[in-house]
PDB file of N, CA and C in Angstrom:
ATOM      1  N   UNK A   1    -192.585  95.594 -31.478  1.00  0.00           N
ATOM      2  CA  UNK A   1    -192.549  94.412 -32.303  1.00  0.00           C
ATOM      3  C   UNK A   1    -191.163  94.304 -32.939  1.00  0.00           C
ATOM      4  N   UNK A   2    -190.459  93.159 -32.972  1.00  0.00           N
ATOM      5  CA  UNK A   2    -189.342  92.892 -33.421  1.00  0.00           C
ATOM      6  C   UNK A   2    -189.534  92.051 -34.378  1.00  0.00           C
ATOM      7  N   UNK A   3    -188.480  92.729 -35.880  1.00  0.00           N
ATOM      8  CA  UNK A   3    -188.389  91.845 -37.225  1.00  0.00           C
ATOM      9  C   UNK A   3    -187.045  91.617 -37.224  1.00  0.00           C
ATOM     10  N   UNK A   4    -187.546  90.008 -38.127  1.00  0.00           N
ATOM     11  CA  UNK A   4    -185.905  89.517 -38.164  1.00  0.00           C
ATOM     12  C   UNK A   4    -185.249  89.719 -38.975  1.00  0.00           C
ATOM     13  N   UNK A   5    -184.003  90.308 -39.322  1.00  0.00           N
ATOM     14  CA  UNK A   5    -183.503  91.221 -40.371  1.00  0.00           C
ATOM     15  C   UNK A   5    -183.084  89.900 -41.507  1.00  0.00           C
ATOM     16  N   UNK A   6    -183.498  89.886 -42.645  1.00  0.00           N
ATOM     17  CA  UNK A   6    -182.916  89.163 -43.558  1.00  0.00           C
ATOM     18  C   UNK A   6    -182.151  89.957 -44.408  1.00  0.00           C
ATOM     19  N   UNK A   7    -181.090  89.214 -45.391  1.00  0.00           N
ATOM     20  CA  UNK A   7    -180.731  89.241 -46.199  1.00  0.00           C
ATOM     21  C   UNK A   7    -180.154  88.036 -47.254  1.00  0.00           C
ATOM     22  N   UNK A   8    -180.209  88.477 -48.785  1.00  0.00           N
ATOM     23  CA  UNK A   8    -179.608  87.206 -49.451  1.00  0.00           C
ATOM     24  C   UNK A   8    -177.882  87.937 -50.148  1.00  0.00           C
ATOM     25  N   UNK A   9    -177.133  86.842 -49.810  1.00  0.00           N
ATOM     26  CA  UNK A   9    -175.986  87.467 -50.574  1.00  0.00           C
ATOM     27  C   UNK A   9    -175.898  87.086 -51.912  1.00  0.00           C
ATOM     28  N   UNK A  10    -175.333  87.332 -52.710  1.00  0.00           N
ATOM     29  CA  UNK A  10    -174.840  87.092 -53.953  1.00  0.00           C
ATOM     30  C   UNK A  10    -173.966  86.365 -54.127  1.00  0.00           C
ATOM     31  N   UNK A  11    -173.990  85.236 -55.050  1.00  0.00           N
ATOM     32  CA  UNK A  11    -173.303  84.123 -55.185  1.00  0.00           C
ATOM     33  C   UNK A  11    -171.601  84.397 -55.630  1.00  0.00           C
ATOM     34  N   UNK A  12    -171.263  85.594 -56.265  1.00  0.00           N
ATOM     35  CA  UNK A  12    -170.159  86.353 -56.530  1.00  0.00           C
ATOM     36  C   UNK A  12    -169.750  86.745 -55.448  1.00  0.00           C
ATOM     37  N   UNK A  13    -170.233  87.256 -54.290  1.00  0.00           N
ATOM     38  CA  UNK A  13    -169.661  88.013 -53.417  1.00  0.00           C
ATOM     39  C   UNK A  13    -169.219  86.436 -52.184  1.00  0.00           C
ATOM     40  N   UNK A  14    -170.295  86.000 -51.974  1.00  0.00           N
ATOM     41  CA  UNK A  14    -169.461  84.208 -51.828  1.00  0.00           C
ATOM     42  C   UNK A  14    -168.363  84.014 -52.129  1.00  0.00           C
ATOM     43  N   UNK A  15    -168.726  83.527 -53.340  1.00  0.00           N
ATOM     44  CA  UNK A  15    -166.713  83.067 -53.788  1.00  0.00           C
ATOM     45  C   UNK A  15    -166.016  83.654 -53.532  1.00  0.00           C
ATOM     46  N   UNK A  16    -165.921  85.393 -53.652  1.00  0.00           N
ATOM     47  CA  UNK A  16    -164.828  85.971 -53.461  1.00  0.00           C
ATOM     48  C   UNK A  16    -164.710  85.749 -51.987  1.00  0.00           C
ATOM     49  N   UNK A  17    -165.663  86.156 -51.031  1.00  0.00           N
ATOM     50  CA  UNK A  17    -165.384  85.956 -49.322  1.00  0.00           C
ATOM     51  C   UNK A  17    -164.946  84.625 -49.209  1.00  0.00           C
ATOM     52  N   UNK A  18    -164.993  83.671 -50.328  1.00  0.00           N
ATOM     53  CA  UNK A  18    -164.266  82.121 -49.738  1.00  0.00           C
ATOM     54  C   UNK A  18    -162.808  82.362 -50.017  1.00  0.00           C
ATOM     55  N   UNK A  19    -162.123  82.846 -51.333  1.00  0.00           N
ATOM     56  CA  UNK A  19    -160.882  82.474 -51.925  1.00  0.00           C
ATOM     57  C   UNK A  19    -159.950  83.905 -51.176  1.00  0.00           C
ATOM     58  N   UNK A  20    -160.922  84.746 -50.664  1.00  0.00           N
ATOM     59  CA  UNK A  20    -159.974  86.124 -50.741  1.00  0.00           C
ATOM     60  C   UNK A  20    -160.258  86.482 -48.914  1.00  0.00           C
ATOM     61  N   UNK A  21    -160.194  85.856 -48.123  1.00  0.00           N
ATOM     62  CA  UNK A  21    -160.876  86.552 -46.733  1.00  0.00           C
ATOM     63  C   UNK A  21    -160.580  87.844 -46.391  1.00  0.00           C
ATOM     64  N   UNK A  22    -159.704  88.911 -47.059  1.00  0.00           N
ATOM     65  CA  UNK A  22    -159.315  90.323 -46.383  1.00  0.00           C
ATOM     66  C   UNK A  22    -159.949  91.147 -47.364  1.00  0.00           C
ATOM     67  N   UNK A  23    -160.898  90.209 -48.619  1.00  0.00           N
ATOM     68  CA  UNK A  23    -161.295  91.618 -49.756  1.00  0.00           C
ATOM     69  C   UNK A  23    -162.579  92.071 -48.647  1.00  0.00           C
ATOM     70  N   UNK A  24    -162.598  93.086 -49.785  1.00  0.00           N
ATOM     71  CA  UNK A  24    -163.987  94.220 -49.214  1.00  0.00           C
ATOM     72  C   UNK A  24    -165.454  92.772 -49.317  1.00  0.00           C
ATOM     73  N   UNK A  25    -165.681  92.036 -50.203  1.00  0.00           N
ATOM     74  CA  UNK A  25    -166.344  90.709 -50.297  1.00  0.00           C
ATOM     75  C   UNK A  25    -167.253  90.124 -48.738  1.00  0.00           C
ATOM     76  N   UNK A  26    -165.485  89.643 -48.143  1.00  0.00           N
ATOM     77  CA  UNK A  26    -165.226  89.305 -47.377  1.00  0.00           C
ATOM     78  C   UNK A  26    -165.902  89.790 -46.057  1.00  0.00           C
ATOM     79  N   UNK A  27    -165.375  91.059 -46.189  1.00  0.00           N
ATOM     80  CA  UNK A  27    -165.480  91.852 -45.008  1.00  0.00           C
ATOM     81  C   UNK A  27    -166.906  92.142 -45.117  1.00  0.00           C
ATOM     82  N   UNK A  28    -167.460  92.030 -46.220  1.00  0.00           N
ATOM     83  CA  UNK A  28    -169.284  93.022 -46.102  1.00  0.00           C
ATOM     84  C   UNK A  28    -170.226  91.692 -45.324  1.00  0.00           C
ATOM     85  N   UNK A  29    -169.656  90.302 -45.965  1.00  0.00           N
ATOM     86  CA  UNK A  29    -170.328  88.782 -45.271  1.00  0.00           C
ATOM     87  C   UNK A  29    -170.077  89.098 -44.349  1.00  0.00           C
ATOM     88  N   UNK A  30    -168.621  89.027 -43.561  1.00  0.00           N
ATOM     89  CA  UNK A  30    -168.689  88.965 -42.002  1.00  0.00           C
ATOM     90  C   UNK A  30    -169.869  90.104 -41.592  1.00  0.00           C
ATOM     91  N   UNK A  31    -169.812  91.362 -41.812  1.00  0.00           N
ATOM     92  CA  UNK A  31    -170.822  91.946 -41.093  1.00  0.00           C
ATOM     93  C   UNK A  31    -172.385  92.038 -41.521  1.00  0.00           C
ATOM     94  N   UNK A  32    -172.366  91.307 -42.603  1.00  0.00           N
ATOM     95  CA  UNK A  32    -174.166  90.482 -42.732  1.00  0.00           C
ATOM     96  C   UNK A  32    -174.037  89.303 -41.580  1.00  0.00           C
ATOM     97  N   UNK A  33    -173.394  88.245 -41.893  1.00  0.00           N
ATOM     98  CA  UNK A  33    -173.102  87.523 -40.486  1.00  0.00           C
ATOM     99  C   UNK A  33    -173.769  88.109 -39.485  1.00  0.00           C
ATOM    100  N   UNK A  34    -173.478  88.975 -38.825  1.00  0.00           N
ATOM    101  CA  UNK A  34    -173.559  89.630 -37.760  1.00  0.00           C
ATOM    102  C   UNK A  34    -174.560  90.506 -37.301  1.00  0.00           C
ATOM    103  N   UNK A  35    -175.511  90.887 -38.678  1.00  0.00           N
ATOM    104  CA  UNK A  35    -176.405  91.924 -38.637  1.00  0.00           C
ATOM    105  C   UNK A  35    -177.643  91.399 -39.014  1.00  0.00           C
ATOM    106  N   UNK A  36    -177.598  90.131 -39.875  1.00  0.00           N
ATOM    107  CA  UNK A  36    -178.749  89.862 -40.499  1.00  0.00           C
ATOM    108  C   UNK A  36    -178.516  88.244 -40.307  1.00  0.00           C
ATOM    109  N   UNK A  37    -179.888  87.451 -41.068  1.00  0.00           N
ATOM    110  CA  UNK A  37    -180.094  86.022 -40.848  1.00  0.00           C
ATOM    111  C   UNK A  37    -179.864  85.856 -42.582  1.00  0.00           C
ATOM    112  N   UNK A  38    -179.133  85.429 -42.522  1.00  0.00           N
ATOM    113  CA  UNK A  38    -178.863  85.085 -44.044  1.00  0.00           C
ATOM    114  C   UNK A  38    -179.635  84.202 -44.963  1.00  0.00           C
ATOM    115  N   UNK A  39    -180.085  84.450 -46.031  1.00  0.00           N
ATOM    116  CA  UNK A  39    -180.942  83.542 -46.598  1.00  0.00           C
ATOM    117  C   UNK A  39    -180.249  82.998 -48.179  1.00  0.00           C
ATOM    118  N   UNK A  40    -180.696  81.848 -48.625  1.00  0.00           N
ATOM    119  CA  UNK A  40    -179.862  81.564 -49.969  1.00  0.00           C
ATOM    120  C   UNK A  40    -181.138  80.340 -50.495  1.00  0.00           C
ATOM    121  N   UNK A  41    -181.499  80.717 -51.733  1.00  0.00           N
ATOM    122  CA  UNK A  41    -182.241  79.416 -52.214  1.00  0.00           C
ATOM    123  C   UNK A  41    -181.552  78.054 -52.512  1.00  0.00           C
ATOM    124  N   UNK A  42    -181.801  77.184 -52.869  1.00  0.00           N
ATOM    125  CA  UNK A  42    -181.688  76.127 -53.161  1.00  0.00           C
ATOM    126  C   UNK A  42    -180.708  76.122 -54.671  1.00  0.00           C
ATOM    127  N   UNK A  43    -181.542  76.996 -55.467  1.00  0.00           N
ATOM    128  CA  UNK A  43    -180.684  77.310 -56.456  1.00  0.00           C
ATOM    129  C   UNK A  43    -179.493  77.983 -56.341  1.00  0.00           C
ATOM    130  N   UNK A  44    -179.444  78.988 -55.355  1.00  0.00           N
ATOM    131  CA  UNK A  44    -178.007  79.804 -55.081  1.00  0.00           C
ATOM    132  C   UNK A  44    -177.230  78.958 -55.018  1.00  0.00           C
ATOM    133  N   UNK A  45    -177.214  78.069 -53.856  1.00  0.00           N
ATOM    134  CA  UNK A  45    -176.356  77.020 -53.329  1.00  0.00           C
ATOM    135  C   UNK A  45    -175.797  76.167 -54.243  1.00  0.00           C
ATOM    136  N   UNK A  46    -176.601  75.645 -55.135  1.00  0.00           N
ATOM    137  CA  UNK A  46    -176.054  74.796 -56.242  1.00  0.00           C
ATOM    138  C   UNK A  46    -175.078  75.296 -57.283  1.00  0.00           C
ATOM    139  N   UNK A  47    -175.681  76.925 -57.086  1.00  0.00           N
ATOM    140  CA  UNK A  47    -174.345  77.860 -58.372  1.00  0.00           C
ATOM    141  C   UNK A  47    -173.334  77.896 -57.688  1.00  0.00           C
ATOM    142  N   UNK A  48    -172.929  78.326 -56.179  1.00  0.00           N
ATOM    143  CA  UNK A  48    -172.059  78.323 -55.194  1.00  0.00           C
ATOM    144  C   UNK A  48    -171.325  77.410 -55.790  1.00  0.00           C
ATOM    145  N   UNK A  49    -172.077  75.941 -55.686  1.00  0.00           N
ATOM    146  CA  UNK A  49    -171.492  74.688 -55.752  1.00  0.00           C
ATOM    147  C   UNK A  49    -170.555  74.267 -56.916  1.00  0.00           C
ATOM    148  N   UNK A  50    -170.726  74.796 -58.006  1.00  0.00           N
ATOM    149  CA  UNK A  50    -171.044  74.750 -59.088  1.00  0.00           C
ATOM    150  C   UNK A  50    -169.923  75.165 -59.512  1.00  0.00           C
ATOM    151  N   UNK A  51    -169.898  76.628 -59.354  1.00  0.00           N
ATOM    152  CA  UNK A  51    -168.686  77.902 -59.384  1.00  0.00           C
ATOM    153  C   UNK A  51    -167.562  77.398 -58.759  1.00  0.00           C
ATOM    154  N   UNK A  52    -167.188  76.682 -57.592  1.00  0.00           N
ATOM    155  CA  UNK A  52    -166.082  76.410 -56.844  1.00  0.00           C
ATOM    156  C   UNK A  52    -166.035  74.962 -57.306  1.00  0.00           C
ATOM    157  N   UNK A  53    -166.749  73.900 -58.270  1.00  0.00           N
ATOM    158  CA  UNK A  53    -166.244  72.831 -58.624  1.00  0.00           C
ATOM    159  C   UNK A  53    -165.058  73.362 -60.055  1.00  0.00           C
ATOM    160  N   UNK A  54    -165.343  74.658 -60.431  1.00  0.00           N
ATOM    161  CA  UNK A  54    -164.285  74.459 -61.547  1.00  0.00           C
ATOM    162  C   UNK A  54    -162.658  74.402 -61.231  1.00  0.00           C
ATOM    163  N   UNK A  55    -162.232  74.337 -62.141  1.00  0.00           N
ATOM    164  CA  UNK A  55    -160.465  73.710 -62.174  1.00  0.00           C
ATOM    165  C   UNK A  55    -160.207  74.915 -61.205  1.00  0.00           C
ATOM    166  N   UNK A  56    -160.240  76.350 -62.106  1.00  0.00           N
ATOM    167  CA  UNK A  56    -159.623  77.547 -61.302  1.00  0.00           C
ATOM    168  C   UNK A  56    -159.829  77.976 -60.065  1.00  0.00           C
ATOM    169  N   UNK A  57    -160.554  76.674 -59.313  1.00  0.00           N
ATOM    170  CA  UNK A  57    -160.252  77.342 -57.907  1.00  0.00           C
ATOM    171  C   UNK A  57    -160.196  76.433 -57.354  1.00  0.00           C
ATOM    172  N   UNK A  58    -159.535  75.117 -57.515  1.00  0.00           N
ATOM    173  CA  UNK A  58    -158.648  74.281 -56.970  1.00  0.00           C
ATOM    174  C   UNK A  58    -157.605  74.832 -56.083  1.00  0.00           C
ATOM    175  N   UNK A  59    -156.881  75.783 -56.386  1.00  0.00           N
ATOM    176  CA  UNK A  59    -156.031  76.352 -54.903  1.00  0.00           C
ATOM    177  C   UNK A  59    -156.689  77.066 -54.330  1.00  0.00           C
ATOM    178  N   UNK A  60    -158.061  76.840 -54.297  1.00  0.00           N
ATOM    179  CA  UNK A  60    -158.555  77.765 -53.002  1.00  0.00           C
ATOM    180  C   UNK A  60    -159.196  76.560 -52.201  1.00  0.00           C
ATOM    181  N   UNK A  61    -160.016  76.311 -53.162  1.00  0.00           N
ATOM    182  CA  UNK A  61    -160.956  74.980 -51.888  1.00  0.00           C
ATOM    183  C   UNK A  61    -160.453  73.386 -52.131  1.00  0.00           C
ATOM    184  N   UNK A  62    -158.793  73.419 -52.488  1.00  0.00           N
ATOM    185  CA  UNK A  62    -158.118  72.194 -51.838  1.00  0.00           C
ATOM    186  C   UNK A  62    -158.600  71.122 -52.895  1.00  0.00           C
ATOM    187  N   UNK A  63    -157.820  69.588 -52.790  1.00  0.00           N
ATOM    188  CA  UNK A  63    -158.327  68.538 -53.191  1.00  0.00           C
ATOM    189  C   UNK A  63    -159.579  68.123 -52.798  1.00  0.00           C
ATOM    190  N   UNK A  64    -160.204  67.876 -53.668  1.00  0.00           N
ATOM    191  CA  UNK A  64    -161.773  67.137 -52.788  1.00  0.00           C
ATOM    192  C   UNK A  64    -162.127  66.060 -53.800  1.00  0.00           C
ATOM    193  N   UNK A  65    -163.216  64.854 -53.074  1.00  0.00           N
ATOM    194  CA  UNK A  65    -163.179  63.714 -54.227  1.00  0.00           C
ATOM    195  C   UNK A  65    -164.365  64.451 -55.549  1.00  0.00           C
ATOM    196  N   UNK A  66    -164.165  63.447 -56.775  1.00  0.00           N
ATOM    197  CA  UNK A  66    -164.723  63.646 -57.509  1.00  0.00           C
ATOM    198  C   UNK A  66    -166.271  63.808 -57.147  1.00  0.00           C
ATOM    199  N   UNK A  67    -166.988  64.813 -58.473  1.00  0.00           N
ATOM    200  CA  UNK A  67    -168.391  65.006 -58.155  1.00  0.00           C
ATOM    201  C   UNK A  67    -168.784  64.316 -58.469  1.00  0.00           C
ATOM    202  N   UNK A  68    -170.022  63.637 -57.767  1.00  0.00           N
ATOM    203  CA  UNK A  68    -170.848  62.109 -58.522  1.00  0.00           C
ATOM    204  C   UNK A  68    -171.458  62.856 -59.886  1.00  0.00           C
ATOM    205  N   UNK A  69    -171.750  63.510 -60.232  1.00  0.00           N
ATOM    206  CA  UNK A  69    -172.118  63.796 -61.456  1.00  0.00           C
ATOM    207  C   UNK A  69    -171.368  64.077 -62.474  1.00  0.00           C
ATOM    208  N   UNK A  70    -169.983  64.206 -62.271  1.00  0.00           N
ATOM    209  CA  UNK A  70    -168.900  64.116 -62.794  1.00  0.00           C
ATOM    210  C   UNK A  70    -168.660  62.775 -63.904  1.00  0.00           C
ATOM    211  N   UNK A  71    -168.821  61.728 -63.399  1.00  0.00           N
ATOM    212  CA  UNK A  71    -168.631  60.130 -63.850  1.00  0.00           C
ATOM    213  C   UNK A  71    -169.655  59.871 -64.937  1.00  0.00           C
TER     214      UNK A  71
END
């Protein structure tokens, strides 16, 4: 019988694998990537979201248009 390997990452270890691709972060996602089916709630995603709308990481994830909830 075969199980499908899950895992959830941590919304910290995210950001850093977005802004930093050579940290240790980085490197542990790529090999969840690879080993497991990744899982993230609804809520994760929105902190993700959330975390990378602030000012200080504008030089990582670029110009993008305003958030509609922003206005």
């Amino acid at each position: 019988m075969s199980f499908v390997r899950r895992i959830v990452i941590d919304t910290g270890v995210l950001v850093s694998a977005a802004i930093r691709p050579e940290s240790v972060p980085a490197l542990a996602l790529e090999k969840a990537l690879l080993q497991f089916k990744i899982c993230a709630s609804d809520e994760t995603l929105a902190e993700l979201e959330t975390v990378l709308m602030r000012p200080k990481f504008d030089p990582y994830v670029g110009k993008r248009p305003a958030h509609p909830r922003a206005r």
